[in-house]
PDB file of N, CA and C in Angstrom:
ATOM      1  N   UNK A   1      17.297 -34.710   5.777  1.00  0.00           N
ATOM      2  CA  UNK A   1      16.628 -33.477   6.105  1.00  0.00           C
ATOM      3  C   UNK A   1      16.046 -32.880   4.830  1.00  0.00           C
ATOM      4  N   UNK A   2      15.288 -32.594   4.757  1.00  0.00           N
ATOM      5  CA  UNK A   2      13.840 -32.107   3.942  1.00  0.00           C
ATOM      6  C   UNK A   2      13.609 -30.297   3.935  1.00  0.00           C
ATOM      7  N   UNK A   3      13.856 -29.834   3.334  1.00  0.00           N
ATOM      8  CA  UNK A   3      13.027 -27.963   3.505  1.00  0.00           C
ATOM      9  C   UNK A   3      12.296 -27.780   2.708  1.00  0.00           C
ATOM     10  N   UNK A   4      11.181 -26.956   3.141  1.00  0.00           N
ATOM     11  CA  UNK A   4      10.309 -26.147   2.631  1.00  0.00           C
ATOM     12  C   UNK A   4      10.007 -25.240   2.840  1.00  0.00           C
ATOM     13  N   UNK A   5       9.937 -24.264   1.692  1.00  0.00           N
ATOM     14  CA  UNK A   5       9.549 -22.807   1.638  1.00  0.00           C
ATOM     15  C   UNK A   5       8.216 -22.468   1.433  1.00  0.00           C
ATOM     16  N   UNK A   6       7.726 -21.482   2.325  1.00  0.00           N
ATOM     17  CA  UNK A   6       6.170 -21.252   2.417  1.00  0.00           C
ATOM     18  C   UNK A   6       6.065 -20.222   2.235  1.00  0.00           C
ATOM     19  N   UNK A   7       5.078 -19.431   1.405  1.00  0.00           N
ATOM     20  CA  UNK A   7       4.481 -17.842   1.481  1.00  0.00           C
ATOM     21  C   UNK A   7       3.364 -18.191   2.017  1.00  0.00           C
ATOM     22  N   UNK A   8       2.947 -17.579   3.214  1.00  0.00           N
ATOM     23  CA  UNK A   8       1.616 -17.654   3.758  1.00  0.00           C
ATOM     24  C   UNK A   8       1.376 -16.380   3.787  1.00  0.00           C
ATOM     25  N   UNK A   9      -0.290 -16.314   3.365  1.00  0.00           N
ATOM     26  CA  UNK A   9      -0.823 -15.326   3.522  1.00  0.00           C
ATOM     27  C   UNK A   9      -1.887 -15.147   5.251  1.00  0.00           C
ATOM     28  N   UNK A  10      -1.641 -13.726   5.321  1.00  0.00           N
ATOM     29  CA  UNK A  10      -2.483 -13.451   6.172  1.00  0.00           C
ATOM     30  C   UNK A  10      -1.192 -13.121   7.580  1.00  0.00           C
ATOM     31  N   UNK A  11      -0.004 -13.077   7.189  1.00  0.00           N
ATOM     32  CA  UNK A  11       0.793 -12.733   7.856  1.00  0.00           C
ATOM     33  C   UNK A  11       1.314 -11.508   7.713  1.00  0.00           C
ATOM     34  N   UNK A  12       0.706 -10.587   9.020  1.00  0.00           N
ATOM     35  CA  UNK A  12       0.207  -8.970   9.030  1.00  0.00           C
ATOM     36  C   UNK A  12       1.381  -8.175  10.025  1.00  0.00           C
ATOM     37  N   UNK A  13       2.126  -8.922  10.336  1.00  0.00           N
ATOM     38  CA  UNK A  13       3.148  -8.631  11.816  1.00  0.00           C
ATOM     39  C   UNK A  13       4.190  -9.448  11.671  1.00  0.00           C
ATOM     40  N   UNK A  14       5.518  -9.041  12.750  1.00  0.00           N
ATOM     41  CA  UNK A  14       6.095  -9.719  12.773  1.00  0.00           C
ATOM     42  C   UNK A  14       5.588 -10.862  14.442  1.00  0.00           C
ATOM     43  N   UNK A  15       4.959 -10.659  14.895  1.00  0.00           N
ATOM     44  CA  UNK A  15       3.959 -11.345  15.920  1.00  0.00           C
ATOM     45  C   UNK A  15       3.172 -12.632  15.258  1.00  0.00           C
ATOM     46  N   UNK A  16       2.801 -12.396  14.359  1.00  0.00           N
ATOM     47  CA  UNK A  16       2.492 -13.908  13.085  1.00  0.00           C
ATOM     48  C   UNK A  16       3.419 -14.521  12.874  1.00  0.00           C
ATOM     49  N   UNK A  17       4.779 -14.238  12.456  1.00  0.00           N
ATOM     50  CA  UNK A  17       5.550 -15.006  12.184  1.00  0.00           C
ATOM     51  C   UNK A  17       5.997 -15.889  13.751  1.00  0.00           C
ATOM     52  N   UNK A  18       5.981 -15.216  14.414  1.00  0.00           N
ATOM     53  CA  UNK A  18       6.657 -15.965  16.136  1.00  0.00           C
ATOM     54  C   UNK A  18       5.826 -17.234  16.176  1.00  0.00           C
ATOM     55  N   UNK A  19       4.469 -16.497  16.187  1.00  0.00           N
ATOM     56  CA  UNK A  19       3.152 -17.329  16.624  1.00  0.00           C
ATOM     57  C   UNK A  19       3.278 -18.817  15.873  1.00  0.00           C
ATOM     58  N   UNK A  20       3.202 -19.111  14.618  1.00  0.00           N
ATOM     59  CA  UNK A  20       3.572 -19.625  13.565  1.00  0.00           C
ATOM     60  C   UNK A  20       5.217 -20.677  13.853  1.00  0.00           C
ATOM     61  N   UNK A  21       6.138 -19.663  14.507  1.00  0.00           N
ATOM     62  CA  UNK A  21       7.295 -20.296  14.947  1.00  0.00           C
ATOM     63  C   UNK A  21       6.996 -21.495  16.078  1.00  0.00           C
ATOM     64  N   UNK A  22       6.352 -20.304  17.063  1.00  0.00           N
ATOM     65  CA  UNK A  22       6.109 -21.149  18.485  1.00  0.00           C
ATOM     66  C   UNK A  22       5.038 -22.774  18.392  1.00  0.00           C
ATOM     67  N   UNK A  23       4.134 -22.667  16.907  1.00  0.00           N
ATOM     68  CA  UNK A  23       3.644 -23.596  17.032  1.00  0.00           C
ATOM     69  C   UNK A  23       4.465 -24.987  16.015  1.00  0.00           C
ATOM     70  N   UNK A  24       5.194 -24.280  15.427  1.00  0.00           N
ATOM     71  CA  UNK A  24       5.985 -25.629  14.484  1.00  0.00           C
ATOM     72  C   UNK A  24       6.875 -25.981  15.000  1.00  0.00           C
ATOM     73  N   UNK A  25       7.786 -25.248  16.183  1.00  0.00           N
ATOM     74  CA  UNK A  25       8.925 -25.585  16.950  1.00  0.00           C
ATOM     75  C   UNK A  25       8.377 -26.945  17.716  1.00  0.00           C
ATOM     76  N   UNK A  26       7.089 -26.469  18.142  1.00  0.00           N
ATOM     77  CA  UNK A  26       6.476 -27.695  19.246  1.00  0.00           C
ATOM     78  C   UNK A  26       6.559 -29.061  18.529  1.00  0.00           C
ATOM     79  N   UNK A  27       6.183 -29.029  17.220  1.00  0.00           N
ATOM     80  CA  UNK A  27       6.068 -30.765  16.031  1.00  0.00           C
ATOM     81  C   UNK A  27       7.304 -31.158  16.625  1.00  0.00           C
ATOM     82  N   UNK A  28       7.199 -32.411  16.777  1.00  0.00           N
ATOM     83  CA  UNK A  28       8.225 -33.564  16.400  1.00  0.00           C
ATOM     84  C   UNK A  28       8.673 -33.075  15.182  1.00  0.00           C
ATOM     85  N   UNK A  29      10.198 -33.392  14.765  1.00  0.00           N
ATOM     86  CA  UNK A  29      10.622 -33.266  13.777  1.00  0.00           C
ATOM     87  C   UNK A  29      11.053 -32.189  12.755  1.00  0.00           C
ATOM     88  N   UNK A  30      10.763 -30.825  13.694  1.00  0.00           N
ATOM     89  CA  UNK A  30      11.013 -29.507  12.845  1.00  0.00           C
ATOM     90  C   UNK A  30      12.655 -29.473  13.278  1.00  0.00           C
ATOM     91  N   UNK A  31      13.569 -28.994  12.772  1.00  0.00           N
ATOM     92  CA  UNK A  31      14.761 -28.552  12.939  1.00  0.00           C
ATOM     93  C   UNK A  31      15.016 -27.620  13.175  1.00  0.00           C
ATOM     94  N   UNK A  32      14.557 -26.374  12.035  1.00  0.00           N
ATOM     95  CA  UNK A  32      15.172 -25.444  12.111  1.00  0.00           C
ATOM     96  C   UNK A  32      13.575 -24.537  11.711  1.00  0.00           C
ATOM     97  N   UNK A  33      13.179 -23.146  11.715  1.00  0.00           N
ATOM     98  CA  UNK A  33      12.227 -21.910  11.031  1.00  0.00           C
ATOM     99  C   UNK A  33      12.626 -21.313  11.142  1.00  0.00           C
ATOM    100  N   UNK A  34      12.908 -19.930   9.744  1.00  0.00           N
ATOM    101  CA  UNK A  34      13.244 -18.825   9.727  1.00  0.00           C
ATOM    102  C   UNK A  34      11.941 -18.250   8.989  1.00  0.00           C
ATOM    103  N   UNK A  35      10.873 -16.708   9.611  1.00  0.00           N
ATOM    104  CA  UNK A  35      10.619 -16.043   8.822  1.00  0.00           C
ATOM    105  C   UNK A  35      10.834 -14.804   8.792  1.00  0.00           C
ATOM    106  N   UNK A  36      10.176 -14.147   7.727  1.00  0.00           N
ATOM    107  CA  UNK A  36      10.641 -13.067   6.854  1.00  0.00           C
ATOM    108  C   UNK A  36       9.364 -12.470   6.228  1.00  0.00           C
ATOM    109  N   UNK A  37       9.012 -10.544   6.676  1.00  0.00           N
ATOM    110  CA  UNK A  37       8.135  -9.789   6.380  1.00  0.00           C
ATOM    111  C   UNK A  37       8.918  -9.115   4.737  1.00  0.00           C
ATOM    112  N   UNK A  38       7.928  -8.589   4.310  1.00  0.00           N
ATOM    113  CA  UNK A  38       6.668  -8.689   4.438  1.00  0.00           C
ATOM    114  C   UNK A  38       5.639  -9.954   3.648  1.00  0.00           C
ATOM    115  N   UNK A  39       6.290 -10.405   2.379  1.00  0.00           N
ATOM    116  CA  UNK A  39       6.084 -11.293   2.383  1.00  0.00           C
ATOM    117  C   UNK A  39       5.760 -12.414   2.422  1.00  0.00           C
ATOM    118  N   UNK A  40       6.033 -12.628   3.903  1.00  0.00           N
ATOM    119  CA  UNK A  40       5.356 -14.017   4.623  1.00  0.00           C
ATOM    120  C   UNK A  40       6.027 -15.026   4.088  1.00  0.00           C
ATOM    121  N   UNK A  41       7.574 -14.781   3.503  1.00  0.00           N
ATOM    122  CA  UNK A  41       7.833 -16.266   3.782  1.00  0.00           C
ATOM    123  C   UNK A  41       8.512 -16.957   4.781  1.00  0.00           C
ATOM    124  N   UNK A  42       7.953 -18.180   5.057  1.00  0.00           N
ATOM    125  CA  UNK A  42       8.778 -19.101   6.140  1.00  0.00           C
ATOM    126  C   UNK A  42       9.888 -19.808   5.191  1.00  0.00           C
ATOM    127  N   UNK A  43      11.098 -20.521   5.757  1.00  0.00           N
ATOM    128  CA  UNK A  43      11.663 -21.452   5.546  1.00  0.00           C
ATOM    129  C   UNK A  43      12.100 -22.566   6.954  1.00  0.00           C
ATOM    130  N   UNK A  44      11.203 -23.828   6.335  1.00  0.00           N
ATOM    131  CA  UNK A  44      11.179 -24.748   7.432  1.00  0.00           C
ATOM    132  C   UNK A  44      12.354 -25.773   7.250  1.00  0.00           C
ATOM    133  N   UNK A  45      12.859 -26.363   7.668  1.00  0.00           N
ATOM    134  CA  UNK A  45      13.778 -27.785   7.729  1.00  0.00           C
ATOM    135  C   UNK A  45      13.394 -28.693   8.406  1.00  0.00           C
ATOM    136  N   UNK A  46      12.977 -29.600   8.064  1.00  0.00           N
ATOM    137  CA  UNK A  46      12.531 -30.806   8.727  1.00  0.00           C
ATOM    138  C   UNK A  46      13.167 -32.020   8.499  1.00  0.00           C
ATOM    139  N   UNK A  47      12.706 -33.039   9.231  1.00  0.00           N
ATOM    140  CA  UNK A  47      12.645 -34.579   9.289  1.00  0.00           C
ATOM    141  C   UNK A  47      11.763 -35.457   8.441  1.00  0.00           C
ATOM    142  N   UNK A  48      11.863 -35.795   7.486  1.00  0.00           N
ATOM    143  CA  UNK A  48      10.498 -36.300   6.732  1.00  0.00           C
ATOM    144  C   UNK A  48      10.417 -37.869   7.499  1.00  0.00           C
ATOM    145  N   UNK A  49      10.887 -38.384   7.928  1.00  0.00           N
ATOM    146  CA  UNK A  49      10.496 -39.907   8.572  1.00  0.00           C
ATOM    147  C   UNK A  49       9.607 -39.415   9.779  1.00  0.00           C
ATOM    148  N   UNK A  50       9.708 -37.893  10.291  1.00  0.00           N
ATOM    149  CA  UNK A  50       8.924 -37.855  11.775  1.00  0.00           C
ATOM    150  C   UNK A  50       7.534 -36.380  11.282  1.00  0.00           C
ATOM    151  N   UNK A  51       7.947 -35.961  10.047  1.00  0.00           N
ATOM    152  CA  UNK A  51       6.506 -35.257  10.178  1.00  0.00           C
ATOM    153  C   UNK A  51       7.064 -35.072   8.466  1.00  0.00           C
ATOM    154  N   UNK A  52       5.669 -34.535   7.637  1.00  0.00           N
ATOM    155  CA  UNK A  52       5.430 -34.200   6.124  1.00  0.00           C
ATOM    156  C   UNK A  52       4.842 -32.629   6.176  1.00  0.00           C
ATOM    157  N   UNK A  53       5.338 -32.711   4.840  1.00  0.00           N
ATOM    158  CA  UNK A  53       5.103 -31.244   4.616  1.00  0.00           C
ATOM    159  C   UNK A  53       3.812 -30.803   5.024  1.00  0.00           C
ATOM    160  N   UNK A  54       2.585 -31.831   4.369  1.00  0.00           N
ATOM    161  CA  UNK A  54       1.247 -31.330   4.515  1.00  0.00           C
ATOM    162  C   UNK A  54       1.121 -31.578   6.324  1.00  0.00           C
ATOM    163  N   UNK A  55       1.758 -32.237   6.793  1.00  0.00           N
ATOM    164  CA  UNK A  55       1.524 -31.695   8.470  1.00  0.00           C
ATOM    165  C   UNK A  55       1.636 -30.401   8.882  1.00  0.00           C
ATOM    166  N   UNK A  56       2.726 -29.892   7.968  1.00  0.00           N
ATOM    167  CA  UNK A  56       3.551 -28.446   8.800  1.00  0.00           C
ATOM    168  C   UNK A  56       2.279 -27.680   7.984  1.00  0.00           C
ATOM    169  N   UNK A  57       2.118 -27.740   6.872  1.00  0.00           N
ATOM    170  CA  UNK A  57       0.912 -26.967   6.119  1.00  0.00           C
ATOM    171  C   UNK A  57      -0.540 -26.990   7.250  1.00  0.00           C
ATOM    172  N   UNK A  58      -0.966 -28.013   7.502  1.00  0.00           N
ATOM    173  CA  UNK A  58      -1.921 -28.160   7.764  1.00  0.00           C
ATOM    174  C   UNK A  58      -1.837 -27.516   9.559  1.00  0.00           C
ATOM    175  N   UNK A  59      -0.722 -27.544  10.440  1.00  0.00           N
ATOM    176  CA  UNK A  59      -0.559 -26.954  11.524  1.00  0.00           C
ATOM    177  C   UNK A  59      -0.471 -25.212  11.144  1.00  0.00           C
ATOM    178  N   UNK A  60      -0.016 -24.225  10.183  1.00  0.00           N
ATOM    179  CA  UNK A  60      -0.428 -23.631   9.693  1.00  0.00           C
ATOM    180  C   UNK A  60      -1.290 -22.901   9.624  1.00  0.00           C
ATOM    181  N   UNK A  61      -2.280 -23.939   8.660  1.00  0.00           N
ATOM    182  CA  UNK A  61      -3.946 -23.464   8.514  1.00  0.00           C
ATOM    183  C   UNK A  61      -4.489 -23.246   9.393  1.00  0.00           C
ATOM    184  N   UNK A  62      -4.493 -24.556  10.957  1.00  0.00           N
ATOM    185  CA  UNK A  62      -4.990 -24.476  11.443  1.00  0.00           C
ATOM    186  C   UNK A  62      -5.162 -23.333  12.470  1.00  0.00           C
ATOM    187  N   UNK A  63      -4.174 -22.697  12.211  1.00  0.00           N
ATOM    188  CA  UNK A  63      -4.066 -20.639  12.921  1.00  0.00           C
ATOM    189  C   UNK A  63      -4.342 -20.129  12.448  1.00  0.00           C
ATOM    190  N   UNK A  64      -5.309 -20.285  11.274  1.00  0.00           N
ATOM    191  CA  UNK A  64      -5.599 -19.395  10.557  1.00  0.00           C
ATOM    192  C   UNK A  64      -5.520 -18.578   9.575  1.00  0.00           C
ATOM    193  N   UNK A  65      -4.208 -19.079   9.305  1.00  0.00           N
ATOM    194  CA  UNK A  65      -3.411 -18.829   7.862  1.00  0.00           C
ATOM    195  C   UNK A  65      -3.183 -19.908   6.712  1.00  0.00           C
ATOM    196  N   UNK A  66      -3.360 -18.868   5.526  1.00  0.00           N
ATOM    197  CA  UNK A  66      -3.361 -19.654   4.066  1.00  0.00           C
ATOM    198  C   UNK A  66      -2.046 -20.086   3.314  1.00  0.00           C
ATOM    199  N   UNK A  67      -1.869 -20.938   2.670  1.00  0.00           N
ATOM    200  CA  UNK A  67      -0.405 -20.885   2.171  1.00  0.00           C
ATOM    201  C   UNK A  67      -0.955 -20.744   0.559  1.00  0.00           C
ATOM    202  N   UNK A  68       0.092 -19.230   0.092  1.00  0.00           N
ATOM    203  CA  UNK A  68      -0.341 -18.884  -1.264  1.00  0.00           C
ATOM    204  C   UNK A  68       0.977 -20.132  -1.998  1.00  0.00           C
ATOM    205  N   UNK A  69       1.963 -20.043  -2.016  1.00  0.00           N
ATOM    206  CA  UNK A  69       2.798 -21.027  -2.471  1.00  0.00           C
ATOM    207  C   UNK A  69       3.869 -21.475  -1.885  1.00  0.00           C
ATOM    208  N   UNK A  70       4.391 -23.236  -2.437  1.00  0.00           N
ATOM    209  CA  UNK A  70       4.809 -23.746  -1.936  1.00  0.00           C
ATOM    210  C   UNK A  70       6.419 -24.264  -2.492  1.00  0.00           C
ATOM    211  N   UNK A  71       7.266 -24.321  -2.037  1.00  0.00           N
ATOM    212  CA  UNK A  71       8.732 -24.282  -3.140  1.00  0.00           C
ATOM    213  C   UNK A  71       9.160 -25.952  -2.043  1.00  0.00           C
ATOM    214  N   UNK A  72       9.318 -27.303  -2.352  1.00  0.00           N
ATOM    215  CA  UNK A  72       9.448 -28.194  -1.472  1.00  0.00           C
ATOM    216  C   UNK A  72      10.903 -28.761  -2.114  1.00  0.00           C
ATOM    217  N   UNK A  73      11.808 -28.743  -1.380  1.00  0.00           N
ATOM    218  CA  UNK A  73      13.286 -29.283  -1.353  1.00  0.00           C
ATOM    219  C   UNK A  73      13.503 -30.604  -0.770  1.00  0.00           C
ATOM    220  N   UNK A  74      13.681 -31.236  -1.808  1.00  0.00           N
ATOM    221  CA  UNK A  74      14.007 -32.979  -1.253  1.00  0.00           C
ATOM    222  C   UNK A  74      15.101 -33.889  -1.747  1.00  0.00           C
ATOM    223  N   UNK A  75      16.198 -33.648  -1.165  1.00  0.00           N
ATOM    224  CA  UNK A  75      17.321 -34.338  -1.601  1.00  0.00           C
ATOM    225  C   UNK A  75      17.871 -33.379  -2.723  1.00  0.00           C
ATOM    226  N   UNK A  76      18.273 -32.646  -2.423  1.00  0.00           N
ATOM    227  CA  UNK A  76      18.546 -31.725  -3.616  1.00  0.00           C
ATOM    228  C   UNK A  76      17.728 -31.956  -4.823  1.00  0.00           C
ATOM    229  N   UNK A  77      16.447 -32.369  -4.907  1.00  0.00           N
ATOM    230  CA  UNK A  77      15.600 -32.256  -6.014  1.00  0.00           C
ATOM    231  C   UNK A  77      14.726 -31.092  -5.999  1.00  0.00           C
ATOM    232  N   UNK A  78      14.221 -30.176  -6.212  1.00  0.00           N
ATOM    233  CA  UNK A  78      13.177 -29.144  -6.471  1.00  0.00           C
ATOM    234  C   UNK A  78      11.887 -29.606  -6.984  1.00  0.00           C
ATOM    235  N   UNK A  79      11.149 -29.744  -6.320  1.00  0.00           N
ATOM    236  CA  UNK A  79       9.489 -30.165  -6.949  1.00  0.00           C
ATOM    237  C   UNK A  79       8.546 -28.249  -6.665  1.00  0.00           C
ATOM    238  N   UNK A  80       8.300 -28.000  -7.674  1.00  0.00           N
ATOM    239  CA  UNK A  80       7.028 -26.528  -7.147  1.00  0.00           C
ATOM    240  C   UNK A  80       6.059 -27.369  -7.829  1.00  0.00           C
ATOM    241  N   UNK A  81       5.312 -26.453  -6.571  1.00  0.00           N
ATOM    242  CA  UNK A  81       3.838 -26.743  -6.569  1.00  0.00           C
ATOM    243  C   UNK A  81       2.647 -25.897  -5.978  1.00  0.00           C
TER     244      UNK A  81
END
């Protein structure tokens, strides 16, 4: 299991964060989402054999929201980026 922490911008409500929930819950391979105003950060847990980070990023964008930064947890290693 894999996490990543997201600040997305453009998250104005706590109605963004659901929206955002309701569509990463749907991926194959999400485990777990928690977010958090104001902020905007998510914390995702995933499956990396059934989806990648830049999937969950890119499902994301595709609502319309930006990701200002990215904190990616892999095996207890820390990569920022």
């Amino acid at each position: 299991m894999y996490q990543v922490t997201l600040y997305v911008l453009g998250i104005c409500c706590i109605n963004s964060i659901h929206s955002i929930e309701q569509e990463l819950k749907a991926l194959c391979g999400i485990i777990s989402f928690k977010g958090s105003m104001p902020k905007g950060k998510i914390v995702i847990k995933y499956k990396p054999s059934l989806i990648s980070s830049k999937e969950i990023i890119n499902s994301i964008e595709e609502r319309g929201f930006a990701i200002a930064k990215k904190i990616q947890h892999e095996q207890n290693n820390e990569i920022y980026n």
